[in-house]
C-alpha atoms as a PDB file:
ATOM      1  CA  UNK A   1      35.218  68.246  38.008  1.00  0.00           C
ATOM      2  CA  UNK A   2      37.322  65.640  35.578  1.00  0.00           C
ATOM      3  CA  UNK A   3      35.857  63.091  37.936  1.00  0.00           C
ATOM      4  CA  UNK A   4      32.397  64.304  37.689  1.00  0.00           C
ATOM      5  CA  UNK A   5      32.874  64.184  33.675  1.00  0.00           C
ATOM      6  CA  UNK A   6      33.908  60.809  33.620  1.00  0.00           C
ATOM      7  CA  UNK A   7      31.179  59.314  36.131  1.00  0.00           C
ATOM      8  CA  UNK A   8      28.886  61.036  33.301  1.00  0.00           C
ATOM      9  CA  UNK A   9      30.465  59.409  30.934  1.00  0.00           C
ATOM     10  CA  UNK A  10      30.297  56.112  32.576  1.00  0.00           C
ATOM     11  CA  UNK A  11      26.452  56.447  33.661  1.00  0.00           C
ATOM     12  CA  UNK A  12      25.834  57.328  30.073  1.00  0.00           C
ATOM     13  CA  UNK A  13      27.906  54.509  28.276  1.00  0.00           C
ATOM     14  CA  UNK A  14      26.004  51.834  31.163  1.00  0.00           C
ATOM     15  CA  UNK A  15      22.488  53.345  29.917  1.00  0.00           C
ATOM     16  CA  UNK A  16      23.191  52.929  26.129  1.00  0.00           C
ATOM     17  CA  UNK A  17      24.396  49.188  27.018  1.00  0.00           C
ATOM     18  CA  UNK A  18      21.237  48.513  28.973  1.00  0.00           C
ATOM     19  CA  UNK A  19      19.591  49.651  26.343  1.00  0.00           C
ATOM     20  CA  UNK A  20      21.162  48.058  23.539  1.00  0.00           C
ATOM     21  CA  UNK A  21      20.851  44.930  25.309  1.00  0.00           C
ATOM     22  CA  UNK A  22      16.944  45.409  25.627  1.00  0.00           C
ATOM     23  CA  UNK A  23      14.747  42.902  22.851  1.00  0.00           C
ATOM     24  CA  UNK A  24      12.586  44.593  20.048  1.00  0.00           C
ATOM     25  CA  UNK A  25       9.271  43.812  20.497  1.00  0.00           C
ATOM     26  CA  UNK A  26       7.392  43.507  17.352  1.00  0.00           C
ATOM     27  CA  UNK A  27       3.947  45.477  18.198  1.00  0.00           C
ATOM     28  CA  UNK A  28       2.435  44.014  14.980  1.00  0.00           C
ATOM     29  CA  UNK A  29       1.163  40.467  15.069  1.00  0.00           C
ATOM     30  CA  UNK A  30      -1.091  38.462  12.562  1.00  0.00           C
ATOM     31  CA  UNK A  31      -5.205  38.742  13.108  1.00  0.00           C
ATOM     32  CA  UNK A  32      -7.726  37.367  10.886  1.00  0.00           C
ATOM     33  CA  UNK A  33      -9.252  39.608   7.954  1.00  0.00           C
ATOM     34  CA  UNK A  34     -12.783  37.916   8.455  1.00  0.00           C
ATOM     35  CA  UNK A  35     -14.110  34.649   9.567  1.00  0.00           C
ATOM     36  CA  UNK A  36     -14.779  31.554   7.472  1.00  0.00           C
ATOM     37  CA  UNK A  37     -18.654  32.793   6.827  1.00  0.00           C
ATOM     38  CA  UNK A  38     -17.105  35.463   5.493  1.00  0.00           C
ATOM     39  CA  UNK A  39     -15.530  33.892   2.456  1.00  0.00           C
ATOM     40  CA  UNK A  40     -17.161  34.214  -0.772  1.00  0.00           C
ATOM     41  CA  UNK A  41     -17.184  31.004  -2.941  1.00  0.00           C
ATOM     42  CA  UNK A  42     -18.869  31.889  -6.183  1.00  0.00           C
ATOM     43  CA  UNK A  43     -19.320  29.017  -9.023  1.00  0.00           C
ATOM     44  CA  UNK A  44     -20.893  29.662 -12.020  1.00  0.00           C
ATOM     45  CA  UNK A  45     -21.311  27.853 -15.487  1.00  0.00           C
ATOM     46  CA  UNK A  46     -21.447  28.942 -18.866  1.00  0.00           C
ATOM     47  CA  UNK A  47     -25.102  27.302 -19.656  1.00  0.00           C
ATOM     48  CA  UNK A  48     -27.241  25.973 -17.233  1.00  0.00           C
ATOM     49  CA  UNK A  49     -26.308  22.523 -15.739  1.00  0.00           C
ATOM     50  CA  UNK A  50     -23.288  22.517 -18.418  1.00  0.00           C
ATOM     51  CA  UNK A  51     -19.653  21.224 -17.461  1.00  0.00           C
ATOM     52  CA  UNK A  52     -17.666  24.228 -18.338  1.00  0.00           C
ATOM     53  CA  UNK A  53     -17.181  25.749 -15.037  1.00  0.00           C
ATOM     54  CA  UNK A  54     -15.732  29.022 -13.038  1.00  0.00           C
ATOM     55  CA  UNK A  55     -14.721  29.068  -9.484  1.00  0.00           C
ATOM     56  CA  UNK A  56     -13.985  32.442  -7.990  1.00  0.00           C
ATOM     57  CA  UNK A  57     -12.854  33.307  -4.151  1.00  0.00           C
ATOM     58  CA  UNK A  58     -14.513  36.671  -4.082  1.00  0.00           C
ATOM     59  CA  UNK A  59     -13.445  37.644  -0.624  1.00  0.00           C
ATOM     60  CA  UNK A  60     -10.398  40.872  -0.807  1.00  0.00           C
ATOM     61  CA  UNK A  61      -7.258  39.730   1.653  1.00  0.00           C
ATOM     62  CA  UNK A  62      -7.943  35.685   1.551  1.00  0.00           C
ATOM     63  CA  UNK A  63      -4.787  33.985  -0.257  1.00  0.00           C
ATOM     64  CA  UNK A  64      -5.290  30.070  -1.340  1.00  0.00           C
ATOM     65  CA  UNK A  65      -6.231  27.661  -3.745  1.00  0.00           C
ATOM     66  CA  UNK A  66      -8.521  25.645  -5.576  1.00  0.00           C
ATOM     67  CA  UNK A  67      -8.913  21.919  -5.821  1.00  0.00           C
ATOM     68  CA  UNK A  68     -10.825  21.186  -8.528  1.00  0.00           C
ATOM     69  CA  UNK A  69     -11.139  17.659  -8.113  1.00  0.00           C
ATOM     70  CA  UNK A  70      -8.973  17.100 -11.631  1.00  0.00           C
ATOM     71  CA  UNK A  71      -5.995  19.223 -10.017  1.00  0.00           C
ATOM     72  CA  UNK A  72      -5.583  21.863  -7.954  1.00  0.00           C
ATOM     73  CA  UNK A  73      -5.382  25.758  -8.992  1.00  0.00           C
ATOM     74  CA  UNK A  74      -2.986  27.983  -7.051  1.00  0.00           C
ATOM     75  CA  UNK A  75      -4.787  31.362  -7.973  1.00  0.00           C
ATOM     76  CA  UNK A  76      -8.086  32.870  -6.792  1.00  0.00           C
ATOM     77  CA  UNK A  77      -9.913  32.326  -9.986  1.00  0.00           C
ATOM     78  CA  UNK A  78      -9.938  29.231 -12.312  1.00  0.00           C
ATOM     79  CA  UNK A  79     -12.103  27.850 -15.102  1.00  0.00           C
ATOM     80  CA  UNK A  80     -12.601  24.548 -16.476  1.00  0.00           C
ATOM     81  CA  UNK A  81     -14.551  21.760 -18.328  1.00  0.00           C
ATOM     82  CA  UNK A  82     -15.569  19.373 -16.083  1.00  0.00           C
ATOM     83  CA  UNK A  83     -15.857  15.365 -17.392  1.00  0.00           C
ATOM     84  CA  UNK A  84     -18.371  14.270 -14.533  1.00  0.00           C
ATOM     85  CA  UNK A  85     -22.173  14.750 -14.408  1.00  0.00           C
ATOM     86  CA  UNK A  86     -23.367  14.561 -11.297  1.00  0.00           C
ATOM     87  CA  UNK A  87     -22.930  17.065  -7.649  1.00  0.00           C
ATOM     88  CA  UNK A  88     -19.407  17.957  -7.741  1.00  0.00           C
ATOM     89  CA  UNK A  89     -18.113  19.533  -4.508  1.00  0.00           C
ATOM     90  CA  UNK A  90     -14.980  21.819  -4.850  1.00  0.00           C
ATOM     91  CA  UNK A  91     -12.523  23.137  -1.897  1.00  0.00           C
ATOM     92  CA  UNK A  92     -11.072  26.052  -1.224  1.00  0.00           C
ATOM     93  CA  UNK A  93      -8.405  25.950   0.851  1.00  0.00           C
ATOM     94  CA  UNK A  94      -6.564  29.498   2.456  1.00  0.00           C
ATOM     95  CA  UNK A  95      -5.655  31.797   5.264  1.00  0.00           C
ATOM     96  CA  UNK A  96      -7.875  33.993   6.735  1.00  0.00           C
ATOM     97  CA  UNK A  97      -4.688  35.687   8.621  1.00  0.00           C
ATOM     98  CA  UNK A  98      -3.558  33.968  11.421  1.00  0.00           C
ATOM     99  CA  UNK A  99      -4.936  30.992  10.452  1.00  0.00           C
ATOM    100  CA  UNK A 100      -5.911  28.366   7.716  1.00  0.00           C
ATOM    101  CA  UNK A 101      -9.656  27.472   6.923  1.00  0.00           C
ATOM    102  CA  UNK A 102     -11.062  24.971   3.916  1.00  0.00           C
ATOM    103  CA  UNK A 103     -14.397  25.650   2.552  1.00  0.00           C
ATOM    104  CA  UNK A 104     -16.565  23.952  -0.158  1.00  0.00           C
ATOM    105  CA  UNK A 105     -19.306  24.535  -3.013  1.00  0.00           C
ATOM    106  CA  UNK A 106     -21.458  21.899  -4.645  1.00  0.00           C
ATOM    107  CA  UNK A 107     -22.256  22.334  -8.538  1.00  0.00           C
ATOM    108  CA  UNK A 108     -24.350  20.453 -10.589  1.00  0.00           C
ATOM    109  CA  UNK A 109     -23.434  19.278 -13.706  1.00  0.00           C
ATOM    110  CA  UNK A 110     -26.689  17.898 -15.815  1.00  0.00           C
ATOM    111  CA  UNK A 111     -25.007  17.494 -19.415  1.00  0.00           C
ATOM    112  CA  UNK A 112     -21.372  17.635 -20.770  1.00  0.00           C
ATOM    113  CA  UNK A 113     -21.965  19.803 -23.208  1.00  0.00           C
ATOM    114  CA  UNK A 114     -18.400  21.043 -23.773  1.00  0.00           C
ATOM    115  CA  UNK A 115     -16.036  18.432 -25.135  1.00  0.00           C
ATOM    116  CA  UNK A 116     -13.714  17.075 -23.247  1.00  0.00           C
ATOM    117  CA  UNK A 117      -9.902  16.781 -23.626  1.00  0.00           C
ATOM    118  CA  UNK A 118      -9.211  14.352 -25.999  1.00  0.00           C
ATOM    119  CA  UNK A 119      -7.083  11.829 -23.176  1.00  0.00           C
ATOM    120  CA  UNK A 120     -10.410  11.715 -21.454  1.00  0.00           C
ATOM    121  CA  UNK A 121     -11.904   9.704 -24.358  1.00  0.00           C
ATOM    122  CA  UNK A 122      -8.995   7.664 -25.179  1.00  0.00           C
ATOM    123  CA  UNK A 123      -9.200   6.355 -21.239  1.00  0.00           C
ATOM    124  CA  UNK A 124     -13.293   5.892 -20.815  1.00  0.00           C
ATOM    125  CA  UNK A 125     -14.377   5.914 -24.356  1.00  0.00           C
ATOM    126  CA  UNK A 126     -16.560   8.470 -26.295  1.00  0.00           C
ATOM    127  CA  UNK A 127     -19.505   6.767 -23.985  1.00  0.00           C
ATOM    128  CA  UNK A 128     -17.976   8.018 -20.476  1.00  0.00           C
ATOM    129  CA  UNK A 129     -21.172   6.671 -18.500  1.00  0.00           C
ATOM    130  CA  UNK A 130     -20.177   2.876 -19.705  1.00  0.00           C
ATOM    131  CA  UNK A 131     -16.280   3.329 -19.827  1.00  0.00           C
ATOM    132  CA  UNK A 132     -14.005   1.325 -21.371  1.00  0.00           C
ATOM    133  CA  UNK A 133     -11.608  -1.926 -19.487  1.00  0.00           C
ATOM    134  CA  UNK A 134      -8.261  -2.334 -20.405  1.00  0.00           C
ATOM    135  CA  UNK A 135      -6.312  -5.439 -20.075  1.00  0.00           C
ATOM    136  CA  UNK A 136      -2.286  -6.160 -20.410  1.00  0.00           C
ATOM    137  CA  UNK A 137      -1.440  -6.638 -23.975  1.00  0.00           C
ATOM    138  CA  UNK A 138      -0.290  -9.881 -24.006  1.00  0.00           C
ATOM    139  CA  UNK A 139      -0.355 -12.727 -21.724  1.00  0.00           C
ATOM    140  CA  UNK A 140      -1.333 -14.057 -19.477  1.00  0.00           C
ATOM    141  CA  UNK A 141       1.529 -16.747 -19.868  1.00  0.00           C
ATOM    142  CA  UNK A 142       5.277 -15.724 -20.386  1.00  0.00           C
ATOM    143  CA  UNK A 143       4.905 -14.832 -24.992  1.00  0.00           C
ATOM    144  CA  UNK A 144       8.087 -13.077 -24.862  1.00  0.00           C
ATOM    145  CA  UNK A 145       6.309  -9.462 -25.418  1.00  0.00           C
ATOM    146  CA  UNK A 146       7.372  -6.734 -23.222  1.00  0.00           C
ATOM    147  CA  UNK A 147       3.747  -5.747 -21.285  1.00  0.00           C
ATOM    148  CA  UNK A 148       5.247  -5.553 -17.721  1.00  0.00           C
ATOM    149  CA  UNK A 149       9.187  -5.393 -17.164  1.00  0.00           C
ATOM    150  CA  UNK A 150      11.771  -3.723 -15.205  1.00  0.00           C
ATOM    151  CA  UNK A 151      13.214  -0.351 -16.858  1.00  0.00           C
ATOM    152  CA  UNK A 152      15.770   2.312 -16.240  1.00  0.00           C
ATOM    153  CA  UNK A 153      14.702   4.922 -12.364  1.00  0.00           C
ATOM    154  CA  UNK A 154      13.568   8.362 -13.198  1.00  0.00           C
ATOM    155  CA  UNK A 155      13.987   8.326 -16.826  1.00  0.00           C
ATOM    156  CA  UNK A 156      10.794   8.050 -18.498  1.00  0.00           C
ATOM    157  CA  UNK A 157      12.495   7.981 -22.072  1.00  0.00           C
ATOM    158  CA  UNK A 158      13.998   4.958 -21.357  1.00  0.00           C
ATOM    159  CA  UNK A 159      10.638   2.916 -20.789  1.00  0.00           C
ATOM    160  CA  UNK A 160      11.187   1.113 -24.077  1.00  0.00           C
ATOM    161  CA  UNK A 161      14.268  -0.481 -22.149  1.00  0.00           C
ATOM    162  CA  UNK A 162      13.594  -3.527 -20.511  1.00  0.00           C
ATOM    163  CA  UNK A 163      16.662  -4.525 -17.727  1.00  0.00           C
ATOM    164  CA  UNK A 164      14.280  -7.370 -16.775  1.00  0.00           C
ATOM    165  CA  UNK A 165      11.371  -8.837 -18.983  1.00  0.00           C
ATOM    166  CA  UNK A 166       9.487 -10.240 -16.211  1.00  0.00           C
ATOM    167  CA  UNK A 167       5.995 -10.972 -17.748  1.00  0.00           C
ATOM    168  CA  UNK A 168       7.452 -11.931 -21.497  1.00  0.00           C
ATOM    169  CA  UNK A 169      10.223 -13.973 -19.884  1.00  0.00           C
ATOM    170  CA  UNK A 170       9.378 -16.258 -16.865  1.00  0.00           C
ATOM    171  CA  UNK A 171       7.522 -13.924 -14.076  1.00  0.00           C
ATOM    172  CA  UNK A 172       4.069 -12.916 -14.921  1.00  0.00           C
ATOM    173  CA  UNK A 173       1.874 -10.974 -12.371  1.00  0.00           C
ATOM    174  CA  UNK A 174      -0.570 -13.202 -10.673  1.00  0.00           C
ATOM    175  CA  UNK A 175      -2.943 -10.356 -12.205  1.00  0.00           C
ATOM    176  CA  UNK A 176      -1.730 -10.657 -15.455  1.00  0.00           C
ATOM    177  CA  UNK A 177      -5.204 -11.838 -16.921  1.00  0.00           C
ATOM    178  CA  UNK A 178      -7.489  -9.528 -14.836  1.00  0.00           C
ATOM    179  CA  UNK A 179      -8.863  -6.000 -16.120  1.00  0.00           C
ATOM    180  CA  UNK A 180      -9.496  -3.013 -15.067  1.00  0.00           C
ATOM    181  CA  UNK A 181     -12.110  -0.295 -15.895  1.00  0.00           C
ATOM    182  CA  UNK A 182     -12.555   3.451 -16.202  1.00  0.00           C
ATOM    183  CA  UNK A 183     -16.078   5.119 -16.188  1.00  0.00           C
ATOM    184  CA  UNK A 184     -17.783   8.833 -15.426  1.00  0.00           C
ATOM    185  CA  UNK A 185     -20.716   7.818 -14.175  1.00  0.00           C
ATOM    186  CA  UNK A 186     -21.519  10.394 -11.628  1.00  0.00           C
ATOM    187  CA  UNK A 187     -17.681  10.211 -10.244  1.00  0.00           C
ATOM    188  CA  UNK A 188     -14.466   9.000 -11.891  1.00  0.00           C
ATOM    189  CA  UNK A 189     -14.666   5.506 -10.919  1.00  0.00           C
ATOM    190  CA  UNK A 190     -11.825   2.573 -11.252  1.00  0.00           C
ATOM    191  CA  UNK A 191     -12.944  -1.162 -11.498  1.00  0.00           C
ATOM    192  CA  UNK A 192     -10.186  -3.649 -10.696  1.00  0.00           C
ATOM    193  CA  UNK A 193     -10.754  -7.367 -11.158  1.00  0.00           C
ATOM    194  CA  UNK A 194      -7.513  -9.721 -10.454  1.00  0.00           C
ATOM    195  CA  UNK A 195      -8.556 -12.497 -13.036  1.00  0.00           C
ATOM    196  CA  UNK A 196     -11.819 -14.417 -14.165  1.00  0.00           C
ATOM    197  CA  UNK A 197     -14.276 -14.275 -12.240  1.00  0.00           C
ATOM    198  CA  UNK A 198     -13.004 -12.288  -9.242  1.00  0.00           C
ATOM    199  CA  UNK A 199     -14.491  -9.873  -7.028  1.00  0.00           C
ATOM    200  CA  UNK A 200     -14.326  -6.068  -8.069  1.00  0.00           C
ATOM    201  CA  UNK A 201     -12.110  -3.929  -6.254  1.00  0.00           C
ATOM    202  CA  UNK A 202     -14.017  -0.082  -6.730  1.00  0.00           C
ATOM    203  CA  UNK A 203     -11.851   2.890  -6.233  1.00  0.00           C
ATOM    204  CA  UNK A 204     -11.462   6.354  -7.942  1.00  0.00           C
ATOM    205  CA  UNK A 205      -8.739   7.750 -10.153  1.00  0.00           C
ATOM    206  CA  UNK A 206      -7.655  11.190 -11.134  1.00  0.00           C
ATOM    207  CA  UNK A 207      -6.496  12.062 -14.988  1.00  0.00           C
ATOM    208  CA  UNK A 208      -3.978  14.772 -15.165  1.00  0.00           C
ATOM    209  CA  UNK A 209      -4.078  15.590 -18.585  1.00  0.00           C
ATOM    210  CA  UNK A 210      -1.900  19.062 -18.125  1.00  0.00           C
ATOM    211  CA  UNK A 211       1.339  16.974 -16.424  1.00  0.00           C
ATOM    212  CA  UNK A 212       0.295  13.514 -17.868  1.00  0.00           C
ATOM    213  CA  UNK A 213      -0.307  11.525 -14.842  1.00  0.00           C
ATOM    214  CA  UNK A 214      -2.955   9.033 -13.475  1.00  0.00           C
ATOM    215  CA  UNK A 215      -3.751   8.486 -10.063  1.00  0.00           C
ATOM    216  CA  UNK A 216      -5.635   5.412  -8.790  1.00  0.00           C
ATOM    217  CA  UNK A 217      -6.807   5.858  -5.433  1.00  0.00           C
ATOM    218  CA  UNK A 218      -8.501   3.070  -2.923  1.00  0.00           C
ATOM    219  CA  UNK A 219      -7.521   0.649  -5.321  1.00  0.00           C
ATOM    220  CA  UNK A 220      -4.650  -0.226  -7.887  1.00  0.00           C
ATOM    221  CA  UNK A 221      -3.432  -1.019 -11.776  1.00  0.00           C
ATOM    222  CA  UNK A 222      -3.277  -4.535 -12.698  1.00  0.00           C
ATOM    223  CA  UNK A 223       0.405  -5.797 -11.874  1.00  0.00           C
ATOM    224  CA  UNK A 224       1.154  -3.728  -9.319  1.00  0.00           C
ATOM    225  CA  UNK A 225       2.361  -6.370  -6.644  1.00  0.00           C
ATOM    226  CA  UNK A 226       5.424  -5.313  -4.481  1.00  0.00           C
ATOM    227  CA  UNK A 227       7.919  -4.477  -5.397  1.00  0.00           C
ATOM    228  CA  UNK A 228       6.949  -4.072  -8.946  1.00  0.00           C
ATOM    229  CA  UNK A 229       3.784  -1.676  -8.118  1.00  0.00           C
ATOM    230  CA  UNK A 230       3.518   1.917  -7.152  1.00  0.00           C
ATOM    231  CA  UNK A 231       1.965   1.907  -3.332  1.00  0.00           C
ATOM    232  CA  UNK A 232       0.934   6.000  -3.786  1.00  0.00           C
ATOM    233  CA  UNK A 233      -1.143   4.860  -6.833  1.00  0.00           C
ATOM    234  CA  UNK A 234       0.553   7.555  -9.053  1.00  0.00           C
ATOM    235  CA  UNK A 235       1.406   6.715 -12.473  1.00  0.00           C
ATOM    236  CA  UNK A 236       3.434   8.775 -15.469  1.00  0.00           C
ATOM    237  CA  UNK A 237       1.168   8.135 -18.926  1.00  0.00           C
ATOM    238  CA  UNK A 238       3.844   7.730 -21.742  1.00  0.00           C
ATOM    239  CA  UNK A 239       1.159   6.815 -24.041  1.00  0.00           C
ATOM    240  CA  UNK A 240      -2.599   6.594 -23.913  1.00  0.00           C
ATOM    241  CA  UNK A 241      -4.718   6.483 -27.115  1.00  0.00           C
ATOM    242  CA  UNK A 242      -8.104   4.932 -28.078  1.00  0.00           C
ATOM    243  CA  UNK A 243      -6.204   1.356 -27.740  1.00  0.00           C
ATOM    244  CA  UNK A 244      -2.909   1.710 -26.384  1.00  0.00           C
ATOM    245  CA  UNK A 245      -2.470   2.668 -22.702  1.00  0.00           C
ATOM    246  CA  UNK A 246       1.731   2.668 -21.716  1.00  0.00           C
ATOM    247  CA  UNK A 247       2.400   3.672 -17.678  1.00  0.00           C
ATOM    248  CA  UNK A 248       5.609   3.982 -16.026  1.00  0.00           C
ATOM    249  CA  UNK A 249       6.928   4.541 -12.157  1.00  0.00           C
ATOM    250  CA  UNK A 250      10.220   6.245 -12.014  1.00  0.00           C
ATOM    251  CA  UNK A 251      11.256   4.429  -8.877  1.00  0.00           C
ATOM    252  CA  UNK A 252       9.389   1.368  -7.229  1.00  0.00           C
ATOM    253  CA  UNK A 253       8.946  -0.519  -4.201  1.00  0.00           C
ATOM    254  CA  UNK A 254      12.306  -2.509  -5.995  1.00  0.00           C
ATOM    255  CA  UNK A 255      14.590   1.322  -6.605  1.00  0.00           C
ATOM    256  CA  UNK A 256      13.821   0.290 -10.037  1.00  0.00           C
ATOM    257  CA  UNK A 257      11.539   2.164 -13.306  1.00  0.00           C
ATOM    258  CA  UNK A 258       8.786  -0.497 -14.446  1.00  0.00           C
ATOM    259  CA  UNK A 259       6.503  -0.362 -17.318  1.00  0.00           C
ATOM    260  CA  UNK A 260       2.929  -1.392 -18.195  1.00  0.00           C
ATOM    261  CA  UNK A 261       1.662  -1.702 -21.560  1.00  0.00           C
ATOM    262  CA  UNK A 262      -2.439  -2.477 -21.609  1.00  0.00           C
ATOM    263  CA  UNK A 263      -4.650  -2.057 -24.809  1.00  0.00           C
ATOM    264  CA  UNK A 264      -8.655  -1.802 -24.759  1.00  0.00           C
ATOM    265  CA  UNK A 265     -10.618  -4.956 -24.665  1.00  0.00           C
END
């Protein structure tokens, strides 16, 4: 009998092990809510053909976010003035479940007929069809003026310090008497032209007048030869008013801060 109990036991203890040793399988996996036809993009604005805008992901269950074109909007639901006349095509971008999806509506803007933020005139001028060009303020020939100079990394405060005057000592840019443009007509478009009678480089930019950036894409600022420039084109705006325009880069193609100071031709 005692050795019956203790087979028992044994038999038992082995079938708790086996057991115990067995994975859990998870029955519940990830499946798709609906398909991407089945996201609802809704954009509407608040007067026909105006600029001030509303983009809504209607759809219950979808998760994402908007890029507006001027930034992007983590939330389902974002409104804004728009600067650009013109088709403007806005992505979604989100999970349907199991998997990601992007998805797009046009809207036409026919008139700006909500004012813009204020940094938006200051850059392309009260006339945002013509823009405006900016050019380094001073130059082109070493003056002793700090327009383009080394300064402290990652401390934007510091931009007033200059470790290295390049442009006012001895080391212009070879750019240093080109100009570059800014215009909204029918897309944010950036003109660069490297000096007197040079070809124009045409790319795009992006103002981001919330974190006080610009971003020049498909093209770049005057000065912005290695190591000195910025090759991802993004820029920290210390100061940009109806004539001034000061940039910085917290760390360069050198591991140093450098500073631009332009003013409107």
């Amino acid at each position: 009998m005692k050795i019956n109990k203790i087979f028992s036991l044994l038999m038992a203890s082995v079938t708790l092990l086996f057991c115990a040793c067995q994975p859990i399988v998870d029955s519940e996996s990830l499946s798709n809510t609906t398909d991407v036809a089945g996201v609802e993009l809704v954009a509407t604005q608040s007067t026909p053909g105006g600029n001030k805008i509303t983009l809504q992901m209607a759809t219950p269950g979808i998760t994402g976010y908007w890029d507006y074109n001027l930034g992007r909007a983590f939330t389902d639901k974002i409104e804004f003035v728009y600067p650009i006349p013109g088709t403007a095509t806005f992505t979604f971008t989100g999970t349907l479940g199991k998997e990601f999806f992007t998805k797009t509506v046009d809207v036409q803007v026919d008139v700006l007929d909500n004012p813009l933020d204020q940094d938006w005139y200051d850059l392309v001028s009260e006339d945002t069809a013509a823009g405006k060009t900016w050019v380094f303020d001073g130059g082109p020939s070493p003056d002793g003026k700090k327009w383009w100079y080394m300064s402290p990394p990652n401390d934007a405060a510091s931009y007033t310090t200059a470790w290295w005057n390049a442009a006012g000592d001895c080391c212009p840019p070879v750019d240093a008497a080109g100009s570059m443009t800014f215009d909204l007509d029918g897309a944010a478009n950036f003109t660069y032209v490297s000096g007197p009678g040079a070809a124009p480089q045409v790319g795009s930019f992006v103002l981001d007048v919330a974190n006080q950036t610009l971003q020049v894409n498909n093209a770049n600022i005057l000065g912005a030869e290695e190591p000195r420039g910025n090759p991802n084109g993004l820029y920290q705006i210390i100061s940009l008013t109806d004539t001034e325009m000061i940039l910085y880069v917290p760390n360069n193609g050198g591991g140093t801060g450098w500073t631009w100071v332009f003013k409107a031709q």
